[in-house]
Protein backbone atom coordinates (compact mmCIF):
# COMPACT_ATOMS: atom_id res chain seq x y z
CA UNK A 1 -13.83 -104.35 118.69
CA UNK A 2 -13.44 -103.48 122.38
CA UNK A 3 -10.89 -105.91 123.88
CA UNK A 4 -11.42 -104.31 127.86
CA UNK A 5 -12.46 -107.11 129.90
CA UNK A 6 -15.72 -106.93 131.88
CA UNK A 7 -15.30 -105.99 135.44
CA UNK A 8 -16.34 -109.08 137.29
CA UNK A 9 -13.92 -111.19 134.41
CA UNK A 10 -11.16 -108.68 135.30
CA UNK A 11 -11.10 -109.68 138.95
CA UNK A 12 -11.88 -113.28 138.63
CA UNK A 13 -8.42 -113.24 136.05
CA UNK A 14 -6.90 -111.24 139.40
CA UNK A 15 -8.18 -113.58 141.79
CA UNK A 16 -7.15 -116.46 139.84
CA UNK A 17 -3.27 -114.77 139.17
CA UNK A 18 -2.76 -114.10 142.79
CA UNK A 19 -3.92 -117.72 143.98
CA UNK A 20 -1.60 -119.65 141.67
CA UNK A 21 1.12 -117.12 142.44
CA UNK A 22 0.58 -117.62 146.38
CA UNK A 23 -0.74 -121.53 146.97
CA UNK A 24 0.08 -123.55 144.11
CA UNK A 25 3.44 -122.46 142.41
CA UNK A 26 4.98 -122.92 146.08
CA UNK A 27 3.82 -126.94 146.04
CA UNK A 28 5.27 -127.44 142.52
CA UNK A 29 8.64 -128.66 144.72
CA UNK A 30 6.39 -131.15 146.27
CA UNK A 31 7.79 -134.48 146.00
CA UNK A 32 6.02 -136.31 142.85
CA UNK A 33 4.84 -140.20 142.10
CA UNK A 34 7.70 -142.41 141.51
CA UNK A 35 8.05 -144.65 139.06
CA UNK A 36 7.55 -147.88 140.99
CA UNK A 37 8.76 -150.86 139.52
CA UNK A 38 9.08 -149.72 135.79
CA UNK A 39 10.78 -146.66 135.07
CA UNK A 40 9.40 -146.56 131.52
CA UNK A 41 6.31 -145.65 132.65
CA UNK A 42 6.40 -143.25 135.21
CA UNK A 43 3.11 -141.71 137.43
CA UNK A 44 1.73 -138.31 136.09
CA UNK A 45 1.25 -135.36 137.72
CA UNK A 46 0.99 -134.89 141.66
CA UNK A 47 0.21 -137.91 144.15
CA UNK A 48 -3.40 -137.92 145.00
CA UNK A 49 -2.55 -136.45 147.99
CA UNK A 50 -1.64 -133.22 146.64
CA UNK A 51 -4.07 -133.21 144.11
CA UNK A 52 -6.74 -133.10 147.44
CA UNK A 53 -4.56 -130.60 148.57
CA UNK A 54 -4.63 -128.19 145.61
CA UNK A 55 -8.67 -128.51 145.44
CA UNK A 56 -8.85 -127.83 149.22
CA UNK A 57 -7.64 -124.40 148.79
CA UNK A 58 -9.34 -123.66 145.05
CA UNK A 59 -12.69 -124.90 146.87
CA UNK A 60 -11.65 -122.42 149.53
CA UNK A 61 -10.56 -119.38 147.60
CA UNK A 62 -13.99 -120.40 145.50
CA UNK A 63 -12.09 -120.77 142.44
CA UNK A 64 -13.10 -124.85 142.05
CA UNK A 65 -14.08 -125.90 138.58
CA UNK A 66 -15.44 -122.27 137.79
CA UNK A 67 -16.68 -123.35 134.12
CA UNK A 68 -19.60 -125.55 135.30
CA UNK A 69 -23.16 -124.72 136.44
CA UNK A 70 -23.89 -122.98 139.58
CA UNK A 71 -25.71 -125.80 140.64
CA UNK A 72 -23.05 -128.07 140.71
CA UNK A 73 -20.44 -125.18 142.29
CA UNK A 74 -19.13 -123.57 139.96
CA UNK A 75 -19.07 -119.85 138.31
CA UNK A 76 -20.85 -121.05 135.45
CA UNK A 77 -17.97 -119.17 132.83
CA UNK A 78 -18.93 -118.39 128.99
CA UNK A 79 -16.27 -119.89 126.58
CA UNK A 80 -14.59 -116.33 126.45
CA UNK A 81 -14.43 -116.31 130.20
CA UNK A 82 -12.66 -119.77 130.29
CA UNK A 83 -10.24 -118.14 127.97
CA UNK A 84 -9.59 -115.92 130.79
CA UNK A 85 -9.57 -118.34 133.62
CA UNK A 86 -7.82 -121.27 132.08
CA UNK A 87 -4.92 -119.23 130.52
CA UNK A 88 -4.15 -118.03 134.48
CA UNK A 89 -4.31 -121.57 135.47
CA UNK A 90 -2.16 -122.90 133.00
CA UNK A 91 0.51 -120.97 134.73
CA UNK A 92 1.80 -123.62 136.98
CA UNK A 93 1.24 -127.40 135.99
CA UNK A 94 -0.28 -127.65 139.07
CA UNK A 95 -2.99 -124.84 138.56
CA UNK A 96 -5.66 -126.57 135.75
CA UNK A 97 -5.26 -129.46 138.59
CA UNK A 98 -6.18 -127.25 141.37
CA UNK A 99 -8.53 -125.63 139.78
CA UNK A 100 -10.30 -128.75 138.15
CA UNK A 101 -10.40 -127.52 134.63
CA UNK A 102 -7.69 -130.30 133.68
CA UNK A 103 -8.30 -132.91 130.62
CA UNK A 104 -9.18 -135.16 130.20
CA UNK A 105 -12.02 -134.15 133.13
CA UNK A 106 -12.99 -130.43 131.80
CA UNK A 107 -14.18 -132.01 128.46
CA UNK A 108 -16.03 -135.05 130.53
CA UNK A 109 -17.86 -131.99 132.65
CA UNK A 110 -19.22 -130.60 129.50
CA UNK A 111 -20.08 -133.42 127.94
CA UNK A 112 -22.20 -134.50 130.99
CA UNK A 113 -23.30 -131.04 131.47
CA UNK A 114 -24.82 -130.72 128.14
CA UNK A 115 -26.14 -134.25 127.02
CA UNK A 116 -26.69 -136.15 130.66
CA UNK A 117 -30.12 -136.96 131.69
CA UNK A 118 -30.58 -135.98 135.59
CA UNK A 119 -29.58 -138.75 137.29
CA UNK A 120 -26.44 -139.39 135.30
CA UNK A 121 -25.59 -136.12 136.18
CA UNK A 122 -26.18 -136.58 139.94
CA UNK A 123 -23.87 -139.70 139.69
CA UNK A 124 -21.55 -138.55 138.13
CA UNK A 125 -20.89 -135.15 137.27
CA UNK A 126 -21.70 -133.88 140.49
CA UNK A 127 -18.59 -135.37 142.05
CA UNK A 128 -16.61 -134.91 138.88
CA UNK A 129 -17.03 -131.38 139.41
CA UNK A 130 -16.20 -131.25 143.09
CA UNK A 131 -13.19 -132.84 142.23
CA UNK A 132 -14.29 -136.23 144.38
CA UNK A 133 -13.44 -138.42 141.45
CA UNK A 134 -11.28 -138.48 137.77
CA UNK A 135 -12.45 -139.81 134.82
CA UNK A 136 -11.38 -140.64 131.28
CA UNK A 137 -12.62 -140.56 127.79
CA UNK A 138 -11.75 -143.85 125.56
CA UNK A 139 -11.91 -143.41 122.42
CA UNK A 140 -8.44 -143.82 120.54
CA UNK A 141 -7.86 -147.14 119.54
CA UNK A 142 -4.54 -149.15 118.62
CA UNK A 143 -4.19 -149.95 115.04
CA UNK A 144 -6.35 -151.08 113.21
CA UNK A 145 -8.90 -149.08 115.28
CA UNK A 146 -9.65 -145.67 115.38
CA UNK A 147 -6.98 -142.81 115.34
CA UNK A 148 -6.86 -139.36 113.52
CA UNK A 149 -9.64 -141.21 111.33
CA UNK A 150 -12.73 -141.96 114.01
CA UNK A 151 -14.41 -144.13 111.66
CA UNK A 152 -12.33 -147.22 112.08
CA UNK A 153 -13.38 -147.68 115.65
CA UNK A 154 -13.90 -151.27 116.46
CA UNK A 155 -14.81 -151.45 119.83
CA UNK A 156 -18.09 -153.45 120.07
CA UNK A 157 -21.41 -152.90 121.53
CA UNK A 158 -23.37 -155.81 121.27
CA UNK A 159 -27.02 -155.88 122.57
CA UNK A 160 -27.58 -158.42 125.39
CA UNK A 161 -30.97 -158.44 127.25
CA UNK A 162 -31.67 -154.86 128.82
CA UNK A 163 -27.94 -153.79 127.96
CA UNK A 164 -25.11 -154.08 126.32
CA UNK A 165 -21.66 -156.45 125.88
CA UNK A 166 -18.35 -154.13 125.51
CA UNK A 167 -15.56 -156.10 124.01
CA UNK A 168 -12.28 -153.91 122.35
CA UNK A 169 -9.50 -152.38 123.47
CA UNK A 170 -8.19 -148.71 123.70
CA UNK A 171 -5.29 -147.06 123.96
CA UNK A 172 -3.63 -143.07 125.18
CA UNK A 173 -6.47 -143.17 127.30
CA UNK A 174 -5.78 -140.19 129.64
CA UNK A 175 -6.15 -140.40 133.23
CA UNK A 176 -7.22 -144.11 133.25
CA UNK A 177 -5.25 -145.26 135.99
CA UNK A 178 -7.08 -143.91 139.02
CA UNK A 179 -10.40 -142.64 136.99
CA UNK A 180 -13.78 -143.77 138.28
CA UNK A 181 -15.55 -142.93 135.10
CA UNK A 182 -15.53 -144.14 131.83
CA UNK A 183 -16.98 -142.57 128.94
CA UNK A 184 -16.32 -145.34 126.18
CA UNK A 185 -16.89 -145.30 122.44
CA UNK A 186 -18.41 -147.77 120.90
CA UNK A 187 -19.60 -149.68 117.77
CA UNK A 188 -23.45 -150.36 118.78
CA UNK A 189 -24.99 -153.42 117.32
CA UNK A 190 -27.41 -152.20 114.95
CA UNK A 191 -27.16 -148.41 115.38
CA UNK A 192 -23.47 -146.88 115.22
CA UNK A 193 -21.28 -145.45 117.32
CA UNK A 194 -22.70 -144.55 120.22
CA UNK A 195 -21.14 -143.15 123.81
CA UNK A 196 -21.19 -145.15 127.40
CA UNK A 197 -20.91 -144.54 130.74
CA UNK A 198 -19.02 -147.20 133.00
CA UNK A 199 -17.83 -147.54 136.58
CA UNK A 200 -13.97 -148.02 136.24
CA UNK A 201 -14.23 -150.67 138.39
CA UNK A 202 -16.65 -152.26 136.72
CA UNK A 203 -15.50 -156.33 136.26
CA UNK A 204 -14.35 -156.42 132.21
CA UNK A 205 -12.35 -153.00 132.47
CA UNK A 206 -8.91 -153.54 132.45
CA UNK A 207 -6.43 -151.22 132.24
CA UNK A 208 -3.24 -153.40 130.91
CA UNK A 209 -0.60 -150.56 131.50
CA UNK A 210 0.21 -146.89 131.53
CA UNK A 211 2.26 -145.60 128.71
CA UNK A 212 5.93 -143.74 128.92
CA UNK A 213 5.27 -140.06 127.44
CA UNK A 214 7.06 -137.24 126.92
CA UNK A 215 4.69 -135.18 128.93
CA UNK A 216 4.15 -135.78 132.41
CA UNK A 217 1.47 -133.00 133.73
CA UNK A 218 -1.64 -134.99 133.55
CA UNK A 219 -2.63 -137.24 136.61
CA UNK A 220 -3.04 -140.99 135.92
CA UNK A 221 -0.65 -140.76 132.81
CA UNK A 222 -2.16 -142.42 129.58
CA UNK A 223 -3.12 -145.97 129.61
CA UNK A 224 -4.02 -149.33 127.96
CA UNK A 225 -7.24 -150.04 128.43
CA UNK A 226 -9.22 -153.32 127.67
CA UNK A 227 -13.24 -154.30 127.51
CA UNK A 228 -13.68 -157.69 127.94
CA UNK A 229 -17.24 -158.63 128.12
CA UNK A 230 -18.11 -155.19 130.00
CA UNK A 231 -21.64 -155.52 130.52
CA UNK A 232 -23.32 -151.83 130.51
CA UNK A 233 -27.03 -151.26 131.65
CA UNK A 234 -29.01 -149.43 128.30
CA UNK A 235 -29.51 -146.53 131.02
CA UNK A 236 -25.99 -146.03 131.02
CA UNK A 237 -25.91 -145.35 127.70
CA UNK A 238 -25.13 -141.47 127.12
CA UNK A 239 -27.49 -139.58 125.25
CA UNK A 240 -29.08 -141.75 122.30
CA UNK A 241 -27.82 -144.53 121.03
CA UNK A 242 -26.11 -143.86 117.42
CA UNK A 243 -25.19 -140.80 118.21
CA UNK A 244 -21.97 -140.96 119.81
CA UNK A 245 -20.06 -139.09 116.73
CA UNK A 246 -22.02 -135.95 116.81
CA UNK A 247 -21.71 -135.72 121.00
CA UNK A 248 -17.90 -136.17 120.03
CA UNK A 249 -18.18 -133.16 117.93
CA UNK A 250 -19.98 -131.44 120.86
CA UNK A 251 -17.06 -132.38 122.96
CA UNK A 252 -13.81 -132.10 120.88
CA UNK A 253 -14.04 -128.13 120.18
CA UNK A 254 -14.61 -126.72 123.08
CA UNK A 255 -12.18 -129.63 124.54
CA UNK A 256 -9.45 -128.20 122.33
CA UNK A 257 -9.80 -124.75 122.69
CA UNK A 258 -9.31 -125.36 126.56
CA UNK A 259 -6.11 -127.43 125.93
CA UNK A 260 -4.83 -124.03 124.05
CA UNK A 261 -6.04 -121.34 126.66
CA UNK A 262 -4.17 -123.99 129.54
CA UNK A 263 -0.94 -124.00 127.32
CA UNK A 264 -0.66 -120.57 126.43
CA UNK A 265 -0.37 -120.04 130.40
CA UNK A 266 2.52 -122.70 130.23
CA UNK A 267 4.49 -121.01 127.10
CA UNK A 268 3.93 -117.53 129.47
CA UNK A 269 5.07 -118.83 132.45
CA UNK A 270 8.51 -120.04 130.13
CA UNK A 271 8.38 -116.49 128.73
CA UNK A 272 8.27 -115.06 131.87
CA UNK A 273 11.53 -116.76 133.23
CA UNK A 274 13.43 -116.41 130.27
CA UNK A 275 12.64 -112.63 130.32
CA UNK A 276 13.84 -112.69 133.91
CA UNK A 277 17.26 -114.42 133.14
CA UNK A 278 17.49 -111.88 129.92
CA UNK A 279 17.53 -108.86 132.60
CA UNK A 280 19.99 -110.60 134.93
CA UNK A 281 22.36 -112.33 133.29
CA UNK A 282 25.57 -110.53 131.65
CA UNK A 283 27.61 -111.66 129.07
CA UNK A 284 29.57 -109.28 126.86
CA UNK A 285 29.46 -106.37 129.19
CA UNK A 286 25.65 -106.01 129.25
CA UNK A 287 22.75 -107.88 130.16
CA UNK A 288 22.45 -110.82 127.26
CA UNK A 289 18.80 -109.34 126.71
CA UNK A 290 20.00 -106.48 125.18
CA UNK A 291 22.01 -108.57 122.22
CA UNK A 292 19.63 -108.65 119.64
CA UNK A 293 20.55 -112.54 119.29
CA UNK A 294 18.28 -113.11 122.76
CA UNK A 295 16.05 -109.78 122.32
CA UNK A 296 14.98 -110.90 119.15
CA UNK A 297 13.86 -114.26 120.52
CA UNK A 298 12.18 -112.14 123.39
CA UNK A 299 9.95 -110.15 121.10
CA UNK A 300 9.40 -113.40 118.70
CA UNK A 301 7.78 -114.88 121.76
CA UNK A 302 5.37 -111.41 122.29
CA UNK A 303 4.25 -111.82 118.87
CA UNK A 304 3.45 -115.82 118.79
CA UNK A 305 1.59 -115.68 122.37
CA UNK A 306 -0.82 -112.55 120.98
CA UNK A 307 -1.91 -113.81 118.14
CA UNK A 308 -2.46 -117.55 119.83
CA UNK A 309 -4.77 -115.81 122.60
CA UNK A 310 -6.54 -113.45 119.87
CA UNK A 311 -7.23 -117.33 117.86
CA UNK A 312 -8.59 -117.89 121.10
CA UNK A 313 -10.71 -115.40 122.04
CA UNK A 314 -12.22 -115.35 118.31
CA UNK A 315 -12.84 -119.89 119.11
CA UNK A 316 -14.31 -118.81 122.39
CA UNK A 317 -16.44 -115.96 120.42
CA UNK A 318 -17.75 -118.22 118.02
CA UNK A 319 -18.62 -120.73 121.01
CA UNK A 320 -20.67 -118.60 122.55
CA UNK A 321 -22.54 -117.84 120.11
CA UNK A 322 -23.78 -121.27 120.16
CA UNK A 323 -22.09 -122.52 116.71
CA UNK A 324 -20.17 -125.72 116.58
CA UNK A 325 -16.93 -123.71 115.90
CA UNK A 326 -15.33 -127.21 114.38
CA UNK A 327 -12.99 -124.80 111.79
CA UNK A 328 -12.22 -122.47 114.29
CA UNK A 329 -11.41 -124.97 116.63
CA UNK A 330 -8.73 -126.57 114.49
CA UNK A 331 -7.48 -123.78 113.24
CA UNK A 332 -6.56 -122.26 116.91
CA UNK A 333 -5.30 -125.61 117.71
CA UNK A 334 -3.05 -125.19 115.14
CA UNK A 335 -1.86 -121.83 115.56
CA UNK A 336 -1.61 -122.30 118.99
CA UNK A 337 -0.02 -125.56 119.78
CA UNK A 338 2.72 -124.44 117.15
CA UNK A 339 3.22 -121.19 118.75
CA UNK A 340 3.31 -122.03 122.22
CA UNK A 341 6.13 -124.70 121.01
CA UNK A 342 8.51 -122.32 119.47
CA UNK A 343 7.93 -120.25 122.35
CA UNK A 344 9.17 -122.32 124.93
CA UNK A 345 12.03 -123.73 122.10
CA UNK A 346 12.94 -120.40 122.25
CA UNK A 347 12.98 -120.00 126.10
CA UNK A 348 14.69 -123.22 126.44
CA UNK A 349 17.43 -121.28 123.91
CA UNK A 350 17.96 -118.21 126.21
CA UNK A 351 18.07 -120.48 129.24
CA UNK A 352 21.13 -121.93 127.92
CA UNK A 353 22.45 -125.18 130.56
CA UNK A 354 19.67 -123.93 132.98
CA UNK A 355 17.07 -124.40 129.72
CA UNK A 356 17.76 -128.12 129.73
CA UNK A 357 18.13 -128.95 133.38
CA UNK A 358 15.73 -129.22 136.42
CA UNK A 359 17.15 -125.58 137.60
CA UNK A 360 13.89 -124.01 136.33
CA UNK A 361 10.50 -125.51 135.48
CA UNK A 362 11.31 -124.51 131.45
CA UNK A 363 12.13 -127.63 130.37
CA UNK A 364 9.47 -129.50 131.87
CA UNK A 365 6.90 -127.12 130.36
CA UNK A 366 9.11 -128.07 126.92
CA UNK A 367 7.87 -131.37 126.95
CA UNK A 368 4.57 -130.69 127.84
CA UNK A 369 4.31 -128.23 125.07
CA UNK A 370 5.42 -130.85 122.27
CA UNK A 371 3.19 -133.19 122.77
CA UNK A 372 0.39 -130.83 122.56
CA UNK A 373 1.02 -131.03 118.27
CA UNK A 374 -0.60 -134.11 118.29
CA UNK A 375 -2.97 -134.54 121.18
CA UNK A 376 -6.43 -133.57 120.30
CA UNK A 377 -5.67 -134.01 116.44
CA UNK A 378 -2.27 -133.60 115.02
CA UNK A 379 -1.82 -130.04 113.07
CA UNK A 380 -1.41 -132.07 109.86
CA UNK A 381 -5.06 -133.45 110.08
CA UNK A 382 -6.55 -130.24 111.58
CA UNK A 383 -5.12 -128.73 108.01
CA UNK A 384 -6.94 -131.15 105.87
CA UNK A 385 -10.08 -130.97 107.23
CA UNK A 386 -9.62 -126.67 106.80
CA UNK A 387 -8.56 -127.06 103.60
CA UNK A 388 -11.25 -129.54 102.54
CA UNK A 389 -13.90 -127.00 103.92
CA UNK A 390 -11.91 -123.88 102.23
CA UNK A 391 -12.55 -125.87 99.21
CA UNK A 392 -15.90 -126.82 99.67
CA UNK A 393 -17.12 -123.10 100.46
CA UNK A 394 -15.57 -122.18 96.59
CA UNK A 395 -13.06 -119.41 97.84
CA UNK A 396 -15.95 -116.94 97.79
CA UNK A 397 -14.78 -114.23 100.37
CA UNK A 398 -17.10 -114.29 103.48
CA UNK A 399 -18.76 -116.96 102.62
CA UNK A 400 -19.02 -120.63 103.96
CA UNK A 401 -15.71 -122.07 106.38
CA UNK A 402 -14.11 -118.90 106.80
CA UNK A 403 -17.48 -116.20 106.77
CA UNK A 404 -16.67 -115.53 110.59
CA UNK A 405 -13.40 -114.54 110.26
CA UNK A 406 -14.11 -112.10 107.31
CA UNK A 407 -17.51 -110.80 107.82
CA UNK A 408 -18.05 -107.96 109.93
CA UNK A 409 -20.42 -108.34 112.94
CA UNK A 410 -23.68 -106.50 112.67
CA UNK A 411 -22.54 -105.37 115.91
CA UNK A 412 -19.64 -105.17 117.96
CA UNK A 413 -19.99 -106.36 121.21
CA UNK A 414 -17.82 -106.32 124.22
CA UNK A 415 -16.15 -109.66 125.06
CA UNK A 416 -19.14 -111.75 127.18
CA UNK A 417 -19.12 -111.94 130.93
CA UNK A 418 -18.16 -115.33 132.49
């Protein structure tokens, strides 16, 4: 295996490096949304106004939503080459913003990208990708509905003339407040679960609150999100009708993957200022990196963050090679979101007061990091649907779930361009 980077991925990981270094970690002291009239739901991520601001100078640096077409303005990036790109971004929380390869809108772009019919994509994608508009993906449902288990979605689609009736509700819908696209879920009369595109301000789309999380990073928070009676044209359904669990599939594992390439940025950035305070700080007559108490943690991190981005790079490989990659999606999702959590646990640690206060940016990346267990499939249900595929392939070495981790290649090419 040769793990050099091609040349025009080397530079683009440069570029990428130098721009969050030099125009977007400087803004993170920006002032930020308030909380309005309800401080248990706070705003997201940057006010709109900055979030212009930070795709003013990615459009201008020509670093804007590099993992869509050309067509559409972007650098058109392989799976592997996202790896490379997103992992840079994730280095500020302001970079995957900047940058638009943020969720819930990176997923969106490549579901429109690959399923769209042409004028869908002029409507909508288009400006998703120039960063004109946000959208949001509703799927999750409160109980009874659909969860970790997709099948209990009960959001209805009922067929009404030359369209359809939406009635249900839906909740951790990211980026809902603000969004101007909906891509909804639901139950269609007749033919299954099936995938629709709506104008947020359509009249019947309500969004009844945003939700207090934990994380704060993404823009337009998570929200409540109601269909009453939302009449949807049959041209705006997405794809074919039915078919709406298989385009989720599409969807989720690249989706996934990009939420670990984005973190693993965050848990180095942590890394990177806990390493820094290591090297400074004395205690004991010698800098407290040197006791093997912090050291120790140091080197812990080193290991966790290499063999998350190797997880990755293998997802990305498999990707690219045009297979579904649904095992090696979850398992990088695993190994991933539970490294990059003990690494900044372990920052946080070495940090000491400073770990737990607004004095550096570690313990906001802390809470970003935890969440990331359960969004996009908590590690315990990412396990059971390994182990149920383990089982299914009989334990036969290179054979079945696990044959692209243990077989050998017939060749062994270089890592693919962007």
């Amino acid at each position: 295996m040769d793990f050099t980077l091609p040349p025009d991925l080397a530079d683009l990981q440069l570029r990428i490096r130098s721009f969050i270094a030099d125009e977007v970690i400087p803004l993170e002291s920006a002032p930020q949304p308030d909380a309005g009239d309800s401080a248990a739901a706070p705003m997201h991520g940057p006010s709109e106004a900055l979030r212009r601001e930070l795709v003013a100078r990615a459009r201008r640096a020509g670093l804007l939503a590099p993992q869509v077409a050309r067509e559409y303005g972007g650098l058109a990036l392989s799976h592997f080459g996202r790896a490379i790109a997103f992992e840079e971004a994730g280095y500020s929380p302001l970079g995957p913003l900047a940058l638009n390869v943020f969720a819930p809108d990176e997923g969106n772009m490549h579901l429109l990208e690959a399923i769209a019919g042409p004028a869908h994509k002029a409507r909508w994608l288009r400006p998703l990708a120039a960063a004109e508009i946000r959208s949001c993906f509703c799927m999750t449902e409160p109980e009874p509905g659909a969860g970790s288990d997709p099948s209990m979605l009960m959001t209805t689609a009922t067929r009404d003339g030359d369209g359809y009736v939406i009635n249900g509700r839906k909740w951790f819908i990211t980026g809902a407040e603000g969004a101007s696209l909906a891509i909804i879920m639901a139950d269609a009369e007749d033919a299954g679960p099936t995938m629709f595109l709506a104008d947020m301000a359509a009249p019947g789309i309500v969004v009844e609150r945003s939700m207090w999380s934990l994380d704060t990073c993404f823009p337009g928070g998570h929200g409540v999100v109601r269909f009453d009676g939302l009449r949807v044209p049959a041209a705006d359904v997405l794809g074919e009708v039915g078919k709406g669990y298989r385009y989720a599939q599409l969807r989720l594992s690249p989706a996934r993957l990009t939420h670990c390439m984005r973190w693993l940025g965050a848990a180095r950035r942590a890394h990177d200022i806990a390493v820094g305070y290591a090297r400074r700080r004395q205690a004991f007559g010698k800098p407290i990196g040197e006791h093997e108490g912090v050291g120790f943690m140091l080197a812990d991190n080193e290991m966790d963050m290499h063999v998350a981005r190797l997880a990755i790079w293998h997802c990305a490989w498999v990707l690219d090679r045009g297979e579904l990659a649904l095992h090696e999606s979850s398992r990088a999702k695993v190994i991933v979101s539970e490294a990059v959590g003990r690494v900044a646990d372990r920052c946080v640690q070495v940090l000491g007061g400073q770990g737990v206060t607004g004095e550096t940016i570690v313990a906001r990346i802390y809470a970003d990091l935890r969440a990331f267990r359960i969004y996009d499939g908590p590690s315990e249900v990412h396990r059971w649907s390994m182990a149920k595929r383990i089982l299914r392939a009989g334990g036969a070495p290179g054979h079945g779930a696990t044959a692209a981790a243990t077989a050998p290649p017939a060749a062994a090419p270089k890592p693919p361009s962007p």
